[in-house]
Protein backbone atom coordinates (compact mmCIF):
# COMPACT_ATOMS: atom_id res chain seq x y z
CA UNK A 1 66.37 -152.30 182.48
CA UNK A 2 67.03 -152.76 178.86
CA UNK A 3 64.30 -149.87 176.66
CA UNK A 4 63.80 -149.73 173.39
CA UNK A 5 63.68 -145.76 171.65
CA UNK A 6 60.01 -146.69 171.03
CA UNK A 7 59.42 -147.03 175.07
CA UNK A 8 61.45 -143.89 176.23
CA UNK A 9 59.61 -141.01 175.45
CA UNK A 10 57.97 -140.98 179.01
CA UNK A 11 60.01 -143.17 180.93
CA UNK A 12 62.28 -143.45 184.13
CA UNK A 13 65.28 -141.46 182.04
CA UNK A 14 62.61 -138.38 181.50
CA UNK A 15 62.92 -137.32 185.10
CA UNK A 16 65.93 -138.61 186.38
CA UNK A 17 69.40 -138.43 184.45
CA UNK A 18 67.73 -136.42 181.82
CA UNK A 19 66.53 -133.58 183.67
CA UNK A 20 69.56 -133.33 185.92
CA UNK A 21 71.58 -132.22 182.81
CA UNK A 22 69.10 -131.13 179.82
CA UNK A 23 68.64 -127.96 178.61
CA UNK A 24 65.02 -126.78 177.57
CA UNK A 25 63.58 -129.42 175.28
CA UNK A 26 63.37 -128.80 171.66
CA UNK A 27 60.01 -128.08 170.45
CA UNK A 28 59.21 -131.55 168.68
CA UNK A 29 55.51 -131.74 169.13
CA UNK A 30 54.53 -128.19 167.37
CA UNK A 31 57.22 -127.62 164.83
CA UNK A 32 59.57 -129.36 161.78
CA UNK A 33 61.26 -127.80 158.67
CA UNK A 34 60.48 -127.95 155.88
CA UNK A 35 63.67 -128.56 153.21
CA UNK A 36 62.61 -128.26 149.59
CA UNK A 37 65.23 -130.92 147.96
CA UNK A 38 64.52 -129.63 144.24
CA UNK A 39 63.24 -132.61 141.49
CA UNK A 40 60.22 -133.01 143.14
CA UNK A 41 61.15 -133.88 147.18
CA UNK A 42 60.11 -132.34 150.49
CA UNK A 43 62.11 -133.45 153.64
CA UNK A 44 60.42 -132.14 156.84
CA UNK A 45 63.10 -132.63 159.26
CA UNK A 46 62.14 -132.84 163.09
CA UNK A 47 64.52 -130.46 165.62
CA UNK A 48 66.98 -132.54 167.37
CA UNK A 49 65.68 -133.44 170.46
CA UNK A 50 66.95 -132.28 173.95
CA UNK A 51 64.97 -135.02 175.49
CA UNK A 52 64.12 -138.42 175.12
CA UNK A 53 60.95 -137.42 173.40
CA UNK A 54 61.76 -137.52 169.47
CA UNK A 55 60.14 -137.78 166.63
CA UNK A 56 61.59 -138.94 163.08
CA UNK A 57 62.22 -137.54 159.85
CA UNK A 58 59.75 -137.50 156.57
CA UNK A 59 60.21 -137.00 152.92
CA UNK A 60 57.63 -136.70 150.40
CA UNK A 61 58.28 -137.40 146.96
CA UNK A 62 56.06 -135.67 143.94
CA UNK A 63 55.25 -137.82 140.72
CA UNK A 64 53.17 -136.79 138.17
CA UNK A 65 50.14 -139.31 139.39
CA UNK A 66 50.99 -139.26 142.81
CA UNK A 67 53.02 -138.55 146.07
CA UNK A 68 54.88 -141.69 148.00
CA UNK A 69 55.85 -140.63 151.65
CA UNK A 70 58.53 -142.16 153.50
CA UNK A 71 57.85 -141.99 157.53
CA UNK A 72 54.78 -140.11 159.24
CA UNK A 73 56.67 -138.90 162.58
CA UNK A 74 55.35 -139.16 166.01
CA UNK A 75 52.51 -136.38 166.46
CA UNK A 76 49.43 -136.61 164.30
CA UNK A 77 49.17 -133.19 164.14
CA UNK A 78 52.63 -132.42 162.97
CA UNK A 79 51.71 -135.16 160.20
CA UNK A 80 48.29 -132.78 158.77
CA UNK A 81 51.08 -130.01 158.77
CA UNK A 82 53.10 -132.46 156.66
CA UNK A 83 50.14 -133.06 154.82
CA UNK A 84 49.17 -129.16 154.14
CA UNK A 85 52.60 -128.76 152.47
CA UNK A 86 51.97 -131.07 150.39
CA UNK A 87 48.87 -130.13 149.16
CA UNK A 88 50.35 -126.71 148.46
CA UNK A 89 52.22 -128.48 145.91
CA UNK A 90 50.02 -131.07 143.98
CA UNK A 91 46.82 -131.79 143.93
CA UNK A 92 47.53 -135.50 143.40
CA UNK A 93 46.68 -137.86 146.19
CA UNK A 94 49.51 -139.19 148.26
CA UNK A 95 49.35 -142.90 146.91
CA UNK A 96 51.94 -144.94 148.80
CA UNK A 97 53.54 -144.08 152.40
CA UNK A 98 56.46 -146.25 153.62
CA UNK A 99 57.83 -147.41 156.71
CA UNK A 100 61.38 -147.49 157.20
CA UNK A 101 60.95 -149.59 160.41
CA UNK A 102 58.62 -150.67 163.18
CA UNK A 103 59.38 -147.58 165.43
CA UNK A 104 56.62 -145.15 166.80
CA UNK A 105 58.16 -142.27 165.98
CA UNK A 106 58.27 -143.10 162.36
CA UNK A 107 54.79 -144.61 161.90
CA UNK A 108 52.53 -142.84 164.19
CA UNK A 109 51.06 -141.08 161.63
CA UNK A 110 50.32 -143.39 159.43
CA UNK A 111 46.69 -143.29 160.76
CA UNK A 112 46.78 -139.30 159.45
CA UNK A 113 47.41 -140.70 155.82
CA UNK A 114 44.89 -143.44 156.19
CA UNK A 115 42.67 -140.90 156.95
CA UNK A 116 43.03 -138.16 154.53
CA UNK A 117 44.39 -140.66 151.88
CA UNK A 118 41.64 -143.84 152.56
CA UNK A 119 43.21 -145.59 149.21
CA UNK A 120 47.26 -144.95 150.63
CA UNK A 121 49.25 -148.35 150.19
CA UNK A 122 50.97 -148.31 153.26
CA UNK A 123 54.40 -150.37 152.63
CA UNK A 124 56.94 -151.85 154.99
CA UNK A 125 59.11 -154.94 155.21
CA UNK A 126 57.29 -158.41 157.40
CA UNK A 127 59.03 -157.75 160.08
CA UNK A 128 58.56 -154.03 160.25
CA UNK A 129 54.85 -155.08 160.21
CA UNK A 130 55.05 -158.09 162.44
CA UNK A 131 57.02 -155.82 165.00
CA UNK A 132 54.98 -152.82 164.87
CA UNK A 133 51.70 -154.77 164.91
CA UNK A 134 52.62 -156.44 168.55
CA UNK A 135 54.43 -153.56 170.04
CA UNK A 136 53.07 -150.06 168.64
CA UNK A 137 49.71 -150.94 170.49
CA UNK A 138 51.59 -151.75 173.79
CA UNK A 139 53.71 -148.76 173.70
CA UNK A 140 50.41 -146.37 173.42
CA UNK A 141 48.98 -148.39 176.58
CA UNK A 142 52.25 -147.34 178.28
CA UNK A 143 52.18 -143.78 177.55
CA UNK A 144 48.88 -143.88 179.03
CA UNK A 145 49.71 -145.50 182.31
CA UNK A 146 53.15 -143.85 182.83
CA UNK A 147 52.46 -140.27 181.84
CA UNK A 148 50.40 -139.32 184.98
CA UNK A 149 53.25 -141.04 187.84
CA UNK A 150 55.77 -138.99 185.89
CA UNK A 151 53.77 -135.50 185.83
CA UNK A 152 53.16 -136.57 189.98
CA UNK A 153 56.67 -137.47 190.50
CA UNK A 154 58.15 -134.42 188.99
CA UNK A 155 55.33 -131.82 190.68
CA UNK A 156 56.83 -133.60 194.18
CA UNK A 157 60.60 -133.07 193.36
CA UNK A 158 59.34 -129.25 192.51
CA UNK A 159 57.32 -129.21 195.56
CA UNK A 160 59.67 -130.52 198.14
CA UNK A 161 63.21 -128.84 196.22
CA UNK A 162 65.15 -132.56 196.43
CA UNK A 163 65.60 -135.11 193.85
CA UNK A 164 64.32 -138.66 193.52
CA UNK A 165 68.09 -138.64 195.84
CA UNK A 166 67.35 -136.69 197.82
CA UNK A 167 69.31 -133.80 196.93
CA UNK A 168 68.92 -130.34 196.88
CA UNK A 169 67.79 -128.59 193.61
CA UNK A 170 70.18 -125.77 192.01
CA UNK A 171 68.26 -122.59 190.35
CA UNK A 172 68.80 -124.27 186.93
CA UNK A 173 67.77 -128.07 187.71
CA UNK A 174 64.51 -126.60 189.29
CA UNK A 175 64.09 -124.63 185.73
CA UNK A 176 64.59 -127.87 184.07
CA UNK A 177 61.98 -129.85 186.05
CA UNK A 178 59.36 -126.89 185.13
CA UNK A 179 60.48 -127.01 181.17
CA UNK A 180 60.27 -130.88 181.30
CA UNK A 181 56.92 -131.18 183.34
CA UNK A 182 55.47 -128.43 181.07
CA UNK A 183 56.73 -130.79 178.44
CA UNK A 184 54.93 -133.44 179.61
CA UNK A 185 51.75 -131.69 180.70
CA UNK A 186 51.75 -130.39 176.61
CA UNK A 187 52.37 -134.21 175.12
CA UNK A 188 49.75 -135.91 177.51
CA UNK A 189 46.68 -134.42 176.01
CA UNK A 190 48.52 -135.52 172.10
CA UNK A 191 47.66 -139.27 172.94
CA UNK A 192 44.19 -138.92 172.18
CA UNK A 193 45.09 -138.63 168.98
CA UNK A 194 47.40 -141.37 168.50
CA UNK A 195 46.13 -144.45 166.76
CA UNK A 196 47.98 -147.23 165.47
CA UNK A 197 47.35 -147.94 161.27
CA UNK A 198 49.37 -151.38 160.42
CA UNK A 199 51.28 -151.32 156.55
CA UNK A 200 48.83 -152.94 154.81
CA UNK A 201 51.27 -153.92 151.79
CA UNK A 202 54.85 -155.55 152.34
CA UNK A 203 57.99 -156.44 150.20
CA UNK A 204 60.94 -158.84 151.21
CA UNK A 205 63.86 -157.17 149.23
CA UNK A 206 62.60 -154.56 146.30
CA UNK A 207 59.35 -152.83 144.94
CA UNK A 208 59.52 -150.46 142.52
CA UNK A 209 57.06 -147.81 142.30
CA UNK A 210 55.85 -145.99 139.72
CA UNK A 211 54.55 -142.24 140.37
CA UNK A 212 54.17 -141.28 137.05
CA UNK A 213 57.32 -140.62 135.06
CA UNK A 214 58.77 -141.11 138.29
CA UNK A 215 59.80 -144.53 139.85
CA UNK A 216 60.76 -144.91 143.53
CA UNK A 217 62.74 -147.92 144.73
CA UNK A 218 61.76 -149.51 148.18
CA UNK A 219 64.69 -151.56 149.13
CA UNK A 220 65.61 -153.67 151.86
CA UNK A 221 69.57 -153.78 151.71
CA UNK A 222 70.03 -155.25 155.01
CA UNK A 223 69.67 -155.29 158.90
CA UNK A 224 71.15 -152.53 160.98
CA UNK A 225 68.37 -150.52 163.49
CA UNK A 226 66.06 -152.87 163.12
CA UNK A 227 66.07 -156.23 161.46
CA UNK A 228 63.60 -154.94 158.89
CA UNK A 229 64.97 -151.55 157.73
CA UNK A 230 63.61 -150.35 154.32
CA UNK A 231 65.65 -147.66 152.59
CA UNK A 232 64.17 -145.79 149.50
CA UNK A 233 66.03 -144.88 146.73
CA UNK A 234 65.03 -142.49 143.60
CA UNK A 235 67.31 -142.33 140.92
CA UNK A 236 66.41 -139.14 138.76
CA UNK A 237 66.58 -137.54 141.92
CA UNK A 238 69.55 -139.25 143.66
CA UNK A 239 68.06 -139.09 146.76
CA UNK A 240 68.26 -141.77 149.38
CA UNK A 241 66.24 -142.03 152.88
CA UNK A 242 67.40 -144.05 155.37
CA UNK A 243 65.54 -144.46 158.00
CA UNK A 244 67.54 -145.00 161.44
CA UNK A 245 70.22 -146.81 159.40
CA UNK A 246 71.66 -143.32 159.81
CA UNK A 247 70.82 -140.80 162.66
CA UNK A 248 73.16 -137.79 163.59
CA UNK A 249 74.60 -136.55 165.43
CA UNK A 250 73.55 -139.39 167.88
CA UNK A 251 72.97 -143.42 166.40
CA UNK A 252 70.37 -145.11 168.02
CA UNK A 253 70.92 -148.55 168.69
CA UNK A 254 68.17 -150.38 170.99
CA UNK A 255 68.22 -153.77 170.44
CA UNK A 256 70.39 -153.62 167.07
CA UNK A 257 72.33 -155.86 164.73
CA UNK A 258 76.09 -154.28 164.75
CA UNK A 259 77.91 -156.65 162.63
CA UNK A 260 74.55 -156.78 159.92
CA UNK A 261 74.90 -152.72 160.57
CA UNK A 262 78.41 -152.55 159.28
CA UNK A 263 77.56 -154.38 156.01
CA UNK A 264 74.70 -152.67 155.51
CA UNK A 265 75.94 -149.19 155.92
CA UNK A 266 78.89 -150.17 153.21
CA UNK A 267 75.56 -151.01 150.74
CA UNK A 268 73.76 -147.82 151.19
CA UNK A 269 77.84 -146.18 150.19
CA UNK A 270 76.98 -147.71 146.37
CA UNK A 271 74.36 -145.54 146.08
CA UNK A 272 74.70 -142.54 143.71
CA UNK A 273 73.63 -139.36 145.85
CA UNK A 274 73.12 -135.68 145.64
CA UNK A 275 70.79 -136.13 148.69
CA UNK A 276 70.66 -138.15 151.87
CA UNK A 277 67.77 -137.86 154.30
CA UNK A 278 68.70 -139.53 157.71
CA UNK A 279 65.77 -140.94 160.19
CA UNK A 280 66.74 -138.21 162.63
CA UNK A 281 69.25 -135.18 162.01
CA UNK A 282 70.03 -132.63 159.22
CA UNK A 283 70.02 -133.72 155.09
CA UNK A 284 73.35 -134.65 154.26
CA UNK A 285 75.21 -134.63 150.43
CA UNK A 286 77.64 -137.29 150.79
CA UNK A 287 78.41 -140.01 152.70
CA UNK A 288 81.01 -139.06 155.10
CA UNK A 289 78.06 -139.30 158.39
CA UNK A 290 78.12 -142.78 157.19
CA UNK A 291 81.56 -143.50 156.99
CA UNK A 292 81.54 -141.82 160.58
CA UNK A 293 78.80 -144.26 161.89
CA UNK A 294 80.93 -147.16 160.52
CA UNK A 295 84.08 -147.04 161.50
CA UNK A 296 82.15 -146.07 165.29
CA UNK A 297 80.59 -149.34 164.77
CA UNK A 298 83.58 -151.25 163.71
CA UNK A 299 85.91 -150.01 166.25
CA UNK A 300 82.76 -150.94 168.86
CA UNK A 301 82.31 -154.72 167.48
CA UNK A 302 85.98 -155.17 167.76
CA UNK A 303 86.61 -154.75 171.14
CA UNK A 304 83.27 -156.02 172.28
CA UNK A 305 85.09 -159.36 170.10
CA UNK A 306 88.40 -158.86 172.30
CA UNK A 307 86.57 -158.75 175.19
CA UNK A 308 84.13 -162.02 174.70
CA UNK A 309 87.28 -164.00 173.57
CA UNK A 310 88.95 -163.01 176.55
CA UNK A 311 86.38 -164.41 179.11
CA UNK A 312 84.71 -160.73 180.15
CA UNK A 313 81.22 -160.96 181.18
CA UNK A 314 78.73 -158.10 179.69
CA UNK A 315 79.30 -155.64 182.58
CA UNK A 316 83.15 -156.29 182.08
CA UNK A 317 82.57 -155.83 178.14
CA UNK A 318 80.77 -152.84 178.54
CA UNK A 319 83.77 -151.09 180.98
CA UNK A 320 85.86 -152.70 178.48
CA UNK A 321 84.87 -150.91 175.39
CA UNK A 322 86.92 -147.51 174.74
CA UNK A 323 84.80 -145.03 172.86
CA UNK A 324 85.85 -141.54 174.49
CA UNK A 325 87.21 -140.25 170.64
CA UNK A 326 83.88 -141.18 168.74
CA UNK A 327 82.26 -139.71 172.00
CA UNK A 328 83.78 -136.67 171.72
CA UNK A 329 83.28 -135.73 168.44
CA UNK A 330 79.25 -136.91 167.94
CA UNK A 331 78.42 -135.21 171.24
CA UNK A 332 80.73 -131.80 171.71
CA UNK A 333 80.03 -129.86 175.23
CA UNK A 334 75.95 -131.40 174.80
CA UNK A 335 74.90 -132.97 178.21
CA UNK A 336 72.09 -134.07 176.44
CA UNK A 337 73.76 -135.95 173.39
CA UNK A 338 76.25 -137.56 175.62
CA UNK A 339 73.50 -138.86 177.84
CA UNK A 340 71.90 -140.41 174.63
CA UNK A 341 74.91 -141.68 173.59
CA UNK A 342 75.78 -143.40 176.78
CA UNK A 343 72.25 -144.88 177.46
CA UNK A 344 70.62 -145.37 173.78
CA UNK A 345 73.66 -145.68 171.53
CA UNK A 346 76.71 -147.55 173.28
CA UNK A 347 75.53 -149.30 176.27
CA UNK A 348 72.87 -150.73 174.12
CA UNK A 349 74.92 -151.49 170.70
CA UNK A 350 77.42 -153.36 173.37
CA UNK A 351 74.52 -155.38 174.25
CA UNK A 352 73.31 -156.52 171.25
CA UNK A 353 76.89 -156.99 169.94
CA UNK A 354 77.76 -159.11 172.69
CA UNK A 355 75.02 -161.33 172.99
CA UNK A 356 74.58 -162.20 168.99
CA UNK A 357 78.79 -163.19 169.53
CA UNK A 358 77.44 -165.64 172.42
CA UNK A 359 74.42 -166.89 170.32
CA UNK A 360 71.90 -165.05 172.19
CA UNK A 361 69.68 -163.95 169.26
CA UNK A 362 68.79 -160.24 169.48
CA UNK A 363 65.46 -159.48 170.58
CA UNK A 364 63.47 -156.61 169.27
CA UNK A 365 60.98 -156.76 172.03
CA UNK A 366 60.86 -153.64 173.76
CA UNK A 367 59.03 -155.13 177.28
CA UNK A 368 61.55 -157.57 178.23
CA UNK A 369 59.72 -157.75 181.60
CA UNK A 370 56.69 -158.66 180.22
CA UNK A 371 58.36 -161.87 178.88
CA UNK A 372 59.88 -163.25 181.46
């Protein structure tokens, strides 16, 4: 079953590969930190997850009539947190928010902003909007009907002492379960306060904003993530955020565009910066996490390329494909990173590499199942 990032935060990989070789989740529903950039920008970075559940990154940026945000993260009430810092700092309303791309765990609180903010422009690209519109909604329904088989399934395994194989739990798996189900148990009651709030305004390549002796430049430089990722760019500051165009120490790549990705990584490289705030990991200074993700994704395209001119069927292509060295250094001795990069970074980048080389478009839709 192909998932999307947006879909996996209580699926099928929560209890089964996930728990047989996480440590204790990190504590993305209560807490972020808070990085004050200088020149007038917050990033609130989210904890690298030790599960599927994830939230992203958020930057704030302080004019002299105005704040524009860039993401809103997952958990609404992470986002008033968000919103408390920046009140500390202005009392200037927060005037534009924008969405990198369609993702939940970028736009979820959006609905915060409306909220506190009722005149916030709300800015993406169409087909953030278009994609977000149809499948935000969805996801929310799924959380709702999937949460309480996995809180049953996992009180079972705990109950009986096997897995969903049938095998015996170890001290430390059974330790797992009860970190994961507590996990689970603390997220469920957090949907009530999810709502979906659409961008309201959209651009198809550039908007620049002004914030008061302060402009902000909402760009769309190309595909990559998503085929609608919006970077923004503010010169006095040099700061750039990137949305999932960059993620560390683990790319996500659901139902990506790998050879768009490689040109549109060597874009965001012209950019002059003293700051780099990625959709989900630690703020860089340079660009050598992007030269990283590169050359991962060249080296990936080119033998997913061998391996289509050669005859190999997808399941051949994906045994095919040789990245042990990239592996190694993104994911160290972390059970937990390598399982995200095996299941949400190359098995799913091999995908969507192989089937745009056949002239299968990529598809974006995160319930394949549901259109069939």
């Amino acid at each position: 079953m192909r998932l999307s990032k947006t879909c996996m935060a209580v699926c099928i990989l929560l209890f089964s590969a996930w728990a047989a070789a996480a440590g204790e989740p990190a504590d993305v529903m209560t807490s972020f930190e808070t990085v004050d950039l200088g020149h007038g920008v917050l990033a609130f970075i989210a904890p690298e997850t030790r599960s599927q559940l994830v939230s992203g990154n958020s930057v704030a940026i302080f004019g002299e009539d105005g704040v524009l945000v860039v993401d809103t993260g997952e958990f609404p009430r992470l986002t008033r947190q968000m919103i408390a810092e920046i009140r500390k700092r202005t009392d200037k309303p927060v005037r534009f928010v924008v969405n990198t791309h369609w993702h939940n765990d970028h736009m979820m609180g959006n609905s915060v902003y409306r909220q506190e903010f009722p005149g916030v422009a709300i800015v993406s690209t169409p087909s953030t909007k278009a994609n977000g519109d149809v499948y935000n909604p969805e996801f929310m329904e799924l959380q709702k009907k999937s949460l309480p088989a996995a809180t049953a399934r996992i009180k079972q395994m705990l109950a009986s002492g096997k897995n969903a194989s049938g095998q015996a739990l170890d001290a430390a798996t059974t330790q797992r379960y009860k970190t994961l189900l507590a996990d689970i148990e603390e997220f469920e009651p957090l949907m009530a306060e999810f709502r979906y709030e659409s961008p309201n305004v959209t651009f198809t390549d550039r908007m620049d904003i002004d914030l008061g002796k302060r402009t902000v430049q909402v760009l769309f430089v190309g595909k990559g993530n998503t085929a609608g990722d919006a970077v923004v760019y503010v010169p006095d500051a040099k700061l750039l955020a990137t949305g999932d165009l960059v993620v560390m120490p683990v790319p996500f790549a659901t139902t990506s565009f790998v050879e768009d990705w490689i040109h549109t990584l060597d874009k965001l490289q012209t950019f002059e910066v003293a700051n780099l705030v990625p959709g989900h990991g630690a703020v860089q200074h340079d660009f050598a996490c992007v030269r990283t993700m590169e050359d991962t994704l060249k080296s990936l395209l080119s033998q997913v390329k061998n391996a289509v001119a050669q005859g190999k069927s997808l399941e051949e292509t994906q045994q095919a494909v040789n990245l042990k060295r990239e592996k190694a250094a993104a994911v160290g001795d972390s059970l937990v990173r390598s399982l995200n990069w095996d299941n949400f970074f190359q098995q799913s980048a091999v995908t969507s590499a192989y089937n745009e080389l056949k002239g299968i478009p990529v598809d974006e839709n995160p319930f394949p199942k549901k259109s069939q």
